[in-house]
N, C-alpha and C. Protein backbone atom coordinates (compact mmCIF):
# COMPACT_ATOMS: atom_id res chain seq x y z
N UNK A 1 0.86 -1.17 0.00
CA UNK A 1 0.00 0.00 0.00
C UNK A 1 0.90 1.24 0.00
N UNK A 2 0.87 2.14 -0.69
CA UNK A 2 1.51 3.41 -0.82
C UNK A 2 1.20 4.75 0.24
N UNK A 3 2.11 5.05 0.46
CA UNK A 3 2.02 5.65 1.71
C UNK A 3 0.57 6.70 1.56
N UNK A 4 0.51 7.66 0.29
CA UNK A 4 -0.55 8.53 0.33
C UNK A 4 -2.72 7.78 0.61
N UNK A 5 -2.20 6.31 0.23
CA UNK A 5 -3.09 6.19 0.62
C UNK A 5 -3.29 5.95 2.11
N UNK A 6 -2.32 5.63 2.79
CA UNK A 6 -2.12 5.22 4.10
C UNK A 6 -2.42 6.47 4.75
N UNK A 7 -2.36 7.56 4.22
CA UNK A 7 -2.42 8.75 4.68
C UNK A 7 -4.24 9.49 4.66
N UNK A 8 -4.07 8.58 3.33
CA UNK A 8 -5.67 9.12 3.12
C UNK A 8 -6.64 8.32 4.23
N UNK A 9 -6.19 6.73 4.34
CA UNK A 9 -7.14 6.18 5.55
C UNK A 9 -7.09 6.87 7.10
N UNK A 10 -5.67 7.28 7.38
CA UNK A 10 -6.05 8.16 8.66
C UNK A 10 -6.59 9.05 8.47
N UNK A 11 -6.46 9.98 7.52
CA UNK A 11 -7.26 11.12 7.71
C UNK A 11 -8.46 10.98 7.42
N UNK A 12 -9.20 9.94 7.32
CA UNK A 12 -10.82 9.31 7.10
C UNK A 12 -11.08 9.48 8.10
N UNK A 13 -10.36 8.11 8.75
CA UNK A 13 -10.83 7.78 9.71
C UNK A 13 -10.54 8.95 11.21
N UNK A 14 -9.64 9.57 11.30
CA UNK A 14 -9.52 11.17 11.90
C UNK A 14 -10.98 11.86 11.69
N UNK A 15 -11.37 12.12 10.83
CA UNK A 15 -12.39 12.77 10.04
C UNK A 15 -13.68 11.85 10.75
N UNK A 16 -13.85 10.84 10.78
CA UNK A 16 -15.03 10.08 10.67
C UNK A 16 -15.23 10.16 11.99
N UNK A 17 -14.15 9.78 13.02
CA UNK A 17 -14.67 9.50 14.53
C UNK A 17 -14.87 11.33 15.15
N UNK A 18 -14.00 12.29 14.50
CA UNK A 18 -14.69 13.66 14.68
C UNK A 18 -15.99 14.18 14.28
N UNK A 19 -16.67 13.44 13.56
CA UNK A 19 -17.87 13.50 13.22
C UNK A 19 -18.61 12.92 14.03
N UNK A 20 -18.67 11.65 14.17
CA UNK A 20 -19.04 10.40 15.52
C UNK A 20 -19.16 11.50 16.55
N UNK A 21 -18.16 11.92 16.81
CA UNK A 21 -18.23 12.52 18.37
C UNK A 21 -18.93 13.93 18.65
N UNK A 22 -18.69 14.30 17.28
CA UNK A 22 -19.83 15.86 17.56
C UNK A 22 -21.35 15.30 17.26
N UNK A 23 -21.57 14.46 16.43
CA UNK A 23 -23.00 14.02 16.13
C UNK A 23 -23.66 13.34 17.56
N UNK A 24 -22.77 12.38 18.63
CA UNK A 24 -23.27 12.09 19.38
C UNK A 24 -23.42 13.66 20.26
N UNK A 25 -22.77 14.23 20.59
CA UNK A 25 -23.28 15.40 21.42
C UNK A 25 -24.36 15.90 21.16
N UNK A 26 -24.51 16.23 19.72
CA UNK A 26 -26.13 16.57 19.37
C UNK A 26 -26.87 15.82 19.51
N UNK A 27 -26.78 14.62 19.74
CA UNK A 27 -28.20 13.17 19.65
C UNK A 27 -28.12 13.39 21.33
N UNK A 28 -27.19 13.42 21.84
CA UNK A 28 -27.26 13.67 23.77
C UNK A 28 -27.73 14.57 24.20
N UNK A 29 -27.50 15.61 23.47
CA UNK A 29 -28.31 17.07 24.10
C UNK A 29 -29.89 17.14 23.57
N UNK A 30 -29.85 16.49 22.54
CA UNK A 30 -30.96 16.32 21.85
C UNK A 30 -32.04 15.48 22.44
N UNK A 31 -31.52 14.34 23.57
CA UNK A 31 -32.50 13.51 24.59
C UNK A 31 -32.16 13.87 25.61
N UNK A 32 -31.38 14.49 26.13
CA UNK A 32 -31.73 15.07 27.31
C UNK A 32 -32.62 16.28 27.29
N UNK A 33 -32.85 17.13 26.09
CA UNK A 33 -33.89 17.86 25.56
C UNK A 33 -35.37 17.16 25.92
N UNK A 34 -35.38 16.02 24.89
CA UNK A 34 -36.82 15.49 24.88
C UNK A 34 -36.94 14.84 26.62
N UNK A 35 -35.96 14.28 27.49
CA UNK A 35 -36.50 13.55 28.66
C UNK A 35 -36.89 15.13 29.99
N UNK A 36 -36.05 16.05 29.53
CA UNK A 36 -36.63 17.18 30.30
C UNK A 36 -38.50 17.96 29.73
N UNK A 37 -38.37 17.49 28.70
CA UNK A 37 -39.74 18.03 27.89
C UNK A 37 -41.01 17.10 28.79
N UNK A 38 -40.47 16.07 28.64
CA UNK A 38 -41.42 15.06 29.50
C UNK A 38 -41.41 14.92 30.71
N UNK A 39 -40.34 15.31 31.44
CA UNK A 39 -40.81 15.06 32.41
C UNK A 39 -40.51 16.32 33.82
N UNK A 40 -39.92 17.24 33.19
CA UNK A 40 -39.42 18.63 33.94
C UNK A 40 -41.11 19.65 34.39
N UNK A 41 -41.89 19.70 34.74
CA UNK A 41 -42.61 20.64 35.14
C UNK A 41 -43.11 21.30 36.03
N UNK A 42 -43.82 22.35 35.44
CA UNK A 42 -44.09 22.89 37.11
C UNK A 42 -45.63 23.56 36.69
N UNK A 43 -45.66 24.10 38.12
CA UNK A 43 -47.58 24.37 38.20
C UNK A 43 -47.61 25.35 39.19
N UNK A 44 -48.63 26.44 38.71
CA UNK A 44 -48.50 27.43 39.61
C UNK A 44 -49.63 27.28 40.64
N UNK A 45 -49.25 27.35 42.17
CA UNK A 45 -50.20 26.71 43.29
C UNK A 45 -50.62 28.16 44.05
N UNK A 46 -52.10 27.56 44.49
CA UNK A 46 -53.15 28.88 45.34
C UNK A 46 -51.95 28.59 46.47
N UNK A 47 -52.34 30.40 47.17
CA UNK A 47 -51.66 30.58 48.48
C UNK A 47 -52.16 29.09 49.43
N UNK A 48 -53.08 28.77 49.31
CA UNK A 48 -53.32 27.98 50.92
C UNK A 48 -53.08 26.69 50.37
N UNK A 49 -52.86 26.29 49.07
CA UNK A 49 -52.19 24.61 48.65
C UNK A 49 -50.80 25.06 48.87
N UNK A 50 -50.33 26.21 48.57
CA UNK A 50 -48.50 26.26 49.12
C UNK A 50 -48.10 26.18 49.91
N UNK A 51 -48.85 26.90 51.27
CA UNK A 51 -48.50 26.81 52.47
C UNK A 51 -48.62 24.97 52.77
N UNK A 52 -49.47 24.46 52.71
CA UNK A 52 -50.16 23.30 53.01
C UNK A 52 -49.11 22.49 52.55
N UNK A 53 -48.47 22.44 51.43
CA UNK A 53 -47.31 21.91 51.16
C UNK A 53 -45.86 22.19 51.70
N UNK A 54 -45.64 23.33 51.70
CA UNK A 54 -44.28 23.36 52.26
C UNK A 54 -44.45 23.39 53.63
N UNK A 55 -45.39 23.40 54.66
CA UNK A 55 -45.43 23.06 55.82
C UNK A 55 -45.29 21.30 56.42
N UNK A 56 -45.09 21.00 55.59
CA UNK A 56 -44.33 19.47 55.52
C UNK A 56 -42.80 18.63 55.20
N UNK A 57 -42.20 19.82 54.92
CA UNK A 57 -40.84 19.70 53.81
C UNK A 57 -39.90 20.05 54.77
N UNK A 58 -38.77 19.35 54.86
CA UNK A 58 -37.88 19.40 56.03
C UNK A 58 -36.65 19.32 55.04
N UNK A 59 -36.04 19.41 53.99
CA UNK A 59 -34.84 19.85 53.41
C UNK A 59 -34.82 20.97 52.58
N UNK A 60 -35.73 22.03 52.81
CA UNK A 60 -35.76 23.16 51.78
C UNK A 60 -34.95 24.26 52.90
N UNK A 61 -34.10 24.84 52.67
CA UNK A 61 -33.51 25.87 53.54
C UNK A 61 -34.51 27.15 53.51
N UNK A 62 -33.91 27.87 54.61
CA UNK A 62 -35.00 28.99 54.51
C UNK A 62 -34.14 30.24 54.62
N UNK A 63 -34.63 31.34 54.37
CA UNK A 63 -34.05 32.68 53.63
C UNK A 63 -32.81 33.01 54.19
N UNK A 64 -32.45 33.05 55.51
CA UNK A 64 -31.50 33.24 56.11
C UNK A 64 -30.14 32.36 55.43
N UNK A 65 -30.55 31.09 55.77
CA UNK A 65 -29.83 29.80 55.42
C UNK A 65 -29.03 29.74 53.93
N UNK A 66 -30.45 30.57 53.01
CA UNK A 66 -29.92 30.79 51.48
C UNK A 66 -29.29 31.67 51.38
N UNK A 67 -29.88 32.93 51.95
CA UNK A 67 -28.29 33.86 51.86
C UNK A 67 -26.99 33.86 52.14
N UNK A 68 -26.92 33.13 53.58
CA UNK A 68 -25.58 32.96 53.55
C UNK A 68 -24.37 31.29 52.72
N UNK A 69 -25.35 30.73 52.07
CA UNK A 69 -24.61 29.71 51.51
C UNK A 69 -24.93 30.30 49.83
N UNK A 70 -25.12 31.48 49.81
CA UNK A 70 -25.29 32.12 48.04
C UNK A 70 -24.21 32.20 47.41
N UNK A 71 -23.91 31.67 46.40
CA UNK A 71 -22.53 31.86 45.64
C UNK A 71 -23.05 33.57 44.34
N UNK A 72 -22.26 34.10 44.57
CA UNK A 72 -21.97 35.31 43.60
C UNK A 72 -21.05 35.20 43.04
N UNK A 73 -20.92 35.02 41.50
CA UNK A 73 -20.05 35.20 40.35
C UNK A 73 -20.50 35.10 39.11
N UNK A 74 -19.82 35.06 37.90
CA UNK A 74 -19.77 35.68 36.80
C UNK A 74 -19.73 34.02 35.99
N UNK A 75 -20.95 33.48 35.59
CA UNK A 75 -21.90 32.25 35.07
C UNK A 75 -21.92 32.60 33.42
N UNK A 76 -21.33 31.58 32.61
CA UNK A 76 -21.48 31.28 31.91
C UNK A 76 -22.61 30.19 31.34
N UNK A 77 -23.80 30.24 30.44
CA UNK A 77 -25.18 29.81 30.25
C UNK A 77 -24.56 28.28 29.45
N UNK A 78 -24.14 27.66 29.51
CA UNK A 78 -23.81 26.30 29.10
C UNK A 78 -25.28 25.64 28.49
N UNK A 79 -26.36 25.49 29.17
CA UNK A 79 -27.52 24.59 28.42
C UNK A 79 -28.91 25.24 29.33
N UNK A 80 -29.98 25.53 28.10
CA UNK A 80 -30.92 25.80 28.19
C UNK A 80 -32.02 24.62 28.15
N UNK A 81 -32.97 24.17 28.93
CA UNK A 81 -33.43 23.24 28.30
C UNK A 81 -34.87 23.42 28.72
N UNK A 82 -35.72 22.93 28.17
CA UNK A 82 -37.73 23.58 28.34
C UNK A 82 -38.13 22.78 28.70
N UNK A 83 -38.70 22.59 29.98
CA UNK A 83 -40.07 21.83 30.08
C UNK A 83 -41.26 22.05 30.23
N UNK A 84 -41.99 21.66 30.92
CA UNK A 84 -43.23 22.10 31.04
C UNK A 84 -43.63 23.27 31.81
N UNK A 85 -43.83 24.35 31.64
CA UNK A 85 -43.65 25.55 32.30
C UNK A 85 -42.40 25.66 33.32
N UNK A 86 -41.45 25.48 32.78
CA UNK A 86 -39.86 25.50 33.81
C UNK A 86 -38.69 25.35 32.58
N UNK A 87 -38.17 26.12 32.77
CA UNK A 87 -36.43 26.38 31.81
C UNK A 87 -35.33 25.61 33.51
N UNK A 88 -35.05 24.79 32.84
CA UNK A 88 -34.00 24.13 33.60
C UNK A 88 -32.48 24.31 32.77
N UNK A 89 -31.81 25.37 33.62
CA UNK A 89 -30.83 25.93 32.89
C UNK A 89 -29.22 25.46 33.51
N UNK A 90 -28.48 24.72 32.84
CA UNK A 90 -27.20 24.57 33.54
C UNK A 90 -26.20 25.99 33.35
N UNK A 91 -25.54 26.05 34.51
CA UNK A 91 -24.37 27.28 34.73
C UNK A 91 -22.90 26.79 34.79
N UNK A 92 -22.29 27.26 34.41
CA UNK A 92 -20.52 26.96 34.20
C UNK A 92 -19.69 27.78 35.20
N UNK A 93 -19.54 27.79 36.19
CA UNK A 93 -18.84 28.87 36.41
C UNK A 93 -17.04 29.08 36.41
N UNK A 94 -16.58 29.92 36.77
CA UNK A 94 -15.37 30.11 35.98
C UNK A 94 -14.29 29.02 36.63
N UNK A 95 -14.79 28.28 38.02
CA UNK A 95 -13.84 26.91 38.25
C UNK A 95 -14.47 25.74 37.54
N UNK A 96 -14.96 25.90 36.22
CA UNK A 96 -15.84 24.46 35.80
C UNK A 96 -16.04 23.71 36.40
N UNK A 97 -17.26 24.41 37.41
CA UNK A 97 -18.37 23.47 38.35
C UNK A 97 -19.32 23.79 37.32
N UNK A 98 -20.38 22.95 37.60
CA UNK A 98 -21.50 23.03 37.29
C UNK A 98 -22.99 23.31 38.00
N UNK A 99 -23.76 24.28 37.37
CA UNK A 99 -24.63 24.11 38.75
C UNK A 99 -26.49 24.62 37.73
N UNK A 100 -27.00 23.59 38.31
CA UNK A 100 -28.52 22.98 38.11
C UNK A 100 -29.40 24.65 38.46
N UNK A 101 -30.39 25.21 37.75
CA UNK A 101 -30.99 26.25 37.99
C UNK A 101 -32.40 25.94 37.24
N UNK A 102 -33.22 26.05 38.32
CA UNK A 102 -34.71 26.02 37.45
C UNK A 102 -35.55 27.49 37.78
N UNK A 103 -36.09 27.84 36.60
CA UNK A 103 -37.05 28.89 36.42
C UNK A 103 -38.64 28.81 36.25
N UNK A 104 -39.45 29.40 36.62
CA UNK A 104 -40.66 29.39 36.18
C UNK A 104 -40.76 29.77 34.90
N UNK A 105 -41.87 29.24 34.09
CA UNK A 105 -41.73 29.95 32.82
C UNK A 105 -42.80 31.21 33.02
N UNK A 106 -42.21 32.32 33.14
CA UNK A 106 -42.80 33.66 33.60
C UNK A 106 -43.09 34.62 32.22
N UNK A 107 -43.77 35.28 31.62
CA UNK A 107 -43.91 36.30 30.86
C UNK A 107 -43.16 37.29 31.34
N UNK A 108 -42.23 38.04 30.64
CA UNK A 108 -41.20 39.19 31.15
C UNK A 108 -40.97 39.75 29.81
N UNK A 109 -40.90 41.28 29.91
CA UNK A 109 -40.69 41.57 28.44
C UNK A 109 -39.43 42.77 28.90
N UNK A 110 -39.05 42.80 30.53
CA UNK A 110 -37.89 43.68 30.59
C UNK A 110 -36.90 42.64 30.98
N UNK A 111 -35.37 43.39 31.53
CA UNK A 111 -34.66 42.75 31.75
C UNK A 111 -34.06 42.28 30.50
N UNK A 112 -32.53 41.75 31.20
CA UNK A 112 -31.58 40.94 29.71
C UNK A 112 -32.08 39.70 29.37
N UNK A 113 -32.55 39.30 27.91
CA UNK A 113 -32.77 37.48 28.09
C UNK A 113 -31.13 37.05 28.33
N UNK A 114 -31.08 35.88 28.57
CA UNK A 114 -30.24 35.53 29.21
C UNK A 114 -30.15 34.25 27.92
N UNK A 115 -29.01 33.78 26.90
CA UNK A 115 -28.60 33.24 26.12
C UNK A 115 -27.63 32.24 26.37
N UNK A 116 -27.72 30.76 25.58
CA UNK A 116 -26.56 30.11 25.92
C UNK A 116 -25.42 30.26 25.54
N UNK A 117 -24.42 30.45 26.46
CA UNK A 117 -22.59 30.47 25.81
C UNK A 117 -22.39 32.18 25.96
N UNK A 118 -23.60 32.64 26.76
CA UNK A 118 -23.00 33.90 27.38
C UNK A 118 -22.85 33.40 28.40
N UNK A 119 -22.14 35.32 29.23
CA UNK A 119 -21.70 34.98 30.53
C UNK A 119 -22.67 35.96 31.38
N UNK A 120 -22.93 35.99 32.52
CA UNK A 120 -23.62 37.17 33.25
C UNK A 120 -23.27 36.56 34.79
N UNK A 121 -23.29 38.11 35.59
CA UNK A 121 -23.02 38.20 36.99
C UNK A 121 -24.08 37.58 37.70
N UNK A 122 -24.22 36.92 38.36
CA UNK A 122 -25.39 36.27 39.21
C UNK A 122 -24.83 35.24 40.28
N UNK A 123 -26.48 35.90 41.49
CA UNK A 123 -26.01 35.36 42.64
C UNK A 123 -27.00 34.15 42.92
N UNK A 124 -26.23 32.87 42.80
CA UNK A 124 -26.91 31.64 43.03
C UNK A 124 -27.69 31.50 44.31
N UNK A 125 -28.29 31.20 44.40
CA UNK A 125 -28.95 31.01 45.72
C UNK A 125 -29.30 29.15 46.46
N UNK A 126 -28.96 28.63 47.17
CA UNK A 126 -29.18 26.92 47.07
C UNK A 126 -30.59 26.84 47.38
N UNK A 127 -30.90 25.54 47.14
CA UNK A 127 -32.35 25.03 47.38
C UNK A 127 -32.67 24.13 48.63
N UNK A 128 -31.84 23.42 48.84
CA UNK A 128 -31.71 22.23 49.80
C UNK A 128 -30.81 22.32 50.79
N UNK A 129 -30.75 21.71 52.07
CA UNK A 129 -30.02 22.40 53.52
C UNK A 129 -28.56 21.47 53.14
N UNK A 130 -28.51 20.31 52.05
CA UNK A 130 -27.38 19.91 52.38
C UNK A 130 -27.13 19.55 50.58
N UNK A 131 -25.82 19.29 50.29
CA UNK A 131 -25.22 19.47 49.05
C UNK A 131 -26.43 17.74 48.05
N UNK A 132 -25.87 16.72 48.91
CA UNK A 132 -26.89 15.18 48.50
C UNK A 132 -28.01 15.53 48.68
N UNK A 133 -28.51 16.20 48.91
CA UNK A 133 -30.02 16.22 49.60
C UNK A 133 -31.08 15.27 48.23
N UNK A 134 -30.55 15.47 47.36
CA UNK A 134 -31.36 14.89 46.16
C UNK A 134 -30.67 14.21 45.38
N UNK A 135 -31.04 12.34 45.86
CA UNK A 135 -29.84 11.56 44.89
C UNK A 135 -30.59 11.21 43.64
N UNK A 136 -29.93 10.81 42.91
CA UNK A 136 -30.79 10.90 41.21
C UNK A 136 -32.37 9.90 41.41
N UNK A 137 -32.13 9.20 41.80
CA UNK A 137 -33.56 8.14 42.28
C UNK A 137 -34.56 8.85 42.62
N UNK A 138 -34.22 9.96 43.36
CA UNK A 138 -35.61 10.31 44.04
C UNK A 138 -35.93 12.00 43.72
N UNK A 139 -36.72 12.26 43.30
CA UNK A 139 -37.43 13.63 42.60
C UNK A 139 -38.09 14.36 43.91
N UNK A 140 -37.81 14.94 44.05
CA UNK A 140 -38.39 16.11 45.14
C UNK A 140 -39.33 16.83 44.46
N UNK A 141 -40.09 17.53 45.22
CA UNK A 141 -40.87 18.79 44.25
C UNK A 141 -39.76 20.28 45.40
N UNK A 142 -39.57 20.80 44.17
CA UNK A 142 -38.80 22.25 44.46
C UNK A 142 -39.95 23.16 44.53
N UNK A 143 -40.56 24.11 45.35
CA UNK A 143 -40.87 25.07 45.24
C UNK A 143 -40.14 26.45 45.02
N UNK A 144 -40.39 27.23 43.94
CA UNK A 144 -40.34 28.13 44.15
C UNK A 144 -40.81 29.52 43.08
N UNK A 145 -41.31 30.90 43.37
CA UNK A 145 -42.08 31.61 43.62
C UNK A 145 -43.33 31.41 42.47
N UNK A 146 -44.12 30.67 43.99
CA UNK A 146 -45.53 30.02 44.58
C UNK A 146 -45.73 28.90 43.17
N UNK A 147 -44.64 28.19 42.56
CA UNK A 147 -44.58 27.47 41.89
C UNK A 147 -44.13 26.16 42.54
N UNK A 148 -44.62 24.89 42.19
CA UNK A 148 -44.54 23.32 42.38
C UNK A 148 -43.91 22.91 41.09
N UNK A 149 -42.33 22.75 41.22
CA UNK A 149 -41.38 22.34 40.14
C UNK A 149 -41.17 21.10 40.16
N UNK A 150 -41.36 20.24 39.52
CA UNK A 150 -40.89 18.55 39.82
C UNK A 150 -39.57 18.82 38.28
N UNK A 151 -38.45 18.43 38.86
CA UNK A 151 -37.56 18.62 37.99
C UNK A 151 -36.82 17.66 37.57
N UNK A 152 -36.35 17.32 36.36
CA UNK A 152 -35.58 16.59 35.96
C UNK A 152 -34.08 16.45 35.88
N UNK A 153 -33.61 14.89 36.96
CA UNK A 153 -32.35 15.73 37.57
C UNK A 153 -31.41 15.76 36.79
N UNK A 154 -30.76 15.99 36.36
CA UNK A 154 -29.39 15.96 35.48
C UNK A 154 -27.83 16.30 36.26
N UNK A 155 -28.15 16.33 37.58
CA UNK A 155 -26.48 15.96 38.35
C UNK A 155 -27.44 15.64 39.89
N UNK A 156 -26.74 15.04 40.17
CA UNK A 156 -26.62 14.61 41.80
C UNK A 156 -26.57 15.93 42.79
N UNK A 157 -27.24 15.79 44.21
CA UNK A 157 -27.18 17.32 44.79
C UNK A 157 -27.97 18.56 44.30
N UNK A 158 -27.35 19.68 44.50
CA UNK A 158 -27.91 20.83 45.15
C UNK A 158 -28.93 21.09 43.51
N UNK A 159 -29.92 22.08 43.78
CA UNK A 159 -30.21 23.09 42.70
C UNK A 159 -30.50 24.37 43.51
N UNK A 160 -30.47 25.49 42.56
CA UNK A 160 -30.33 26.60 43.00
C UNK A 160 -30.94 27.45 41.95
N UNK A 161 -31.52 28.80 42.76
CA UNK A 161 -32.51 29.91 42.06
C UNK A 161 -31.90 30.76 42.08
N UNK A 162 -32.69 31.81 41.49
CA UNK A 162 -31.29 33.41 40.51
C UNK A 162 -32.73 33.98 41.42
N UNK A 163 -32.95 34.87 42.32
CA UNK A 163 -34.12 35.59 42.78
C UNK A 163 -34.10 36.55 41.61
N UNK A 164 -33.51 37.15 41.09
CA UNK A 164 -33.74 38.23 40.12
C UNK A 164 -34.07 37.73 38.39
N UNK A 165 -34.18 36.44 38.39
CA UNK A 165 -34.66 35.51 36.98
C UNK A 165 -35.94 35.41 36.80
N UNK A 166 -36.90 35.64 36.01
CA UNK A 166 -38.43 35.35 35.59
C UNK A 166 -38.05 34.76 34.17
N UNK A 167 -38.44 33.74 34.05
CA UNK A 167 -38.06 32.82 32.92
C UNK A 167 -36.82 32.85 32.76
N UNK A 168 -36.38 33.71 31.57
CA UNK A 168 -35.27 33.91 31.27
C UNK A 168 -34.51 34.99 30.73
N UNK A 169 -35.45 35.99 31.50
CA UNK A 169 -34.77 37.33 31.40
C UNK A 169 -34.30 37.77 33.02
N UNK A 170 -33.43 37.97 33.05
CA UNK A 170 -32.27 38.74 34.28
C UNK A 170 -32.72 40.03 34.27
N UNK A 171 -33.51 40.30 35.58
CA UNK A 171 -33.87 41.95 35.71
C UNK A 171 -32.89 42.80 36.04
N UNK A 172 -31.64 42.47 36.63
CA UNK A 172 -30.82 43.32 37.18
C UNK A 172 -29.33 42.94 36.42
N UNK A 173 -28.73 43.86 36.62
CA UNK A 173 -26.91 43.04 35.51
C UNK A 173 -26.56 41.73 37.07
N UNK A 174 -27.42 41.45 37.84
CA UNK A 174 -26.62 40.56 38.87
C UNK A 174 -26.84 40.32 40.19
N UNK A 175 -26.81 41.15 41.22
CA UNK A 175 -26.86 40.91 42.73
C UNK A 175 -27.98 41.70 42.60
């Protein structure tokens, strides 16, 4: 066999498994798309079914608790994804952690929309009193504002809310 063709089969096959590997990312993002479509939602609840509910819930931290375990920094939008009235949005931040954020799907026509593979200032806020609180097996319902989120988990542990997010426009540049 002559070398140029020897040359031509690696660079096929170079070529072919770089294709392989970006096509699977799109077929992965592409079902983790459809399994959040199905099964990510939320529902907006009367004052006296909310109370009635979260007066039962013993791992949701409470305001104090969230402020002081709030991370503030500068979030890069990595993945947007829709479910049923809820944008379940992953964040990058600049030590490539990752971190789980669900929104109501809110009507907002001020504020920045907020795009994937930008970056914006924002202060995370946690959901749960401890980092495991939610191992992939078991689905919690997240409340939050006066919304019943059943979410679809996509990492192990914490999720966390942007108080200044309505869907997916950012009312403030951040804190």
């Amino acid at each position: 066999m002559s070398l140029s063709k020897k040359y031509a089969i690696v660079i096929t096959t170079c070529l072919y498994s770089l294709f392989c590997a970006c096509s699977t990312d799109y077929y992965n993002a592409k079902w983790i798309q459809n399994c959040v479509k199905k099964h990510a939602e939320a529902e907006k609840l009367e004052t006296y079914q909310l109370q009635y509910e979260l007066q039962n819930i013993d791992y949701q931290m409470d305001s104090c608790e969230r402020l002081l375990c709030s991370i503030t920094d500068t979030f890069t939008v990595a993945n947007i994804y829709e479910g049923k009235g809820v944008f379940e949005i992953v964040l990058l931040s600049k030590k490539n952690l990752y971190y789980e954020v669900y929104s109501p799907k809110i009507k907002c026509s001020r504020g920045k929309k907020i795009k994937e593979g930008h970056s914006y200032k924002m202060t995370l806020a946690p959901y749960f009193k401890k980092k495991r609180a939610r191992p992939i097996e078991i689905v919690r319902p997240v409340y939050l504002k006066g919304y019943r989120i059943i979410p679809y988990p996509l990492y192990h542990g914490q999720i966390y809310s942007i108080d200044n997010l309505e869907g997916l426009h950012l009312l403030t540049d951040g804190m």
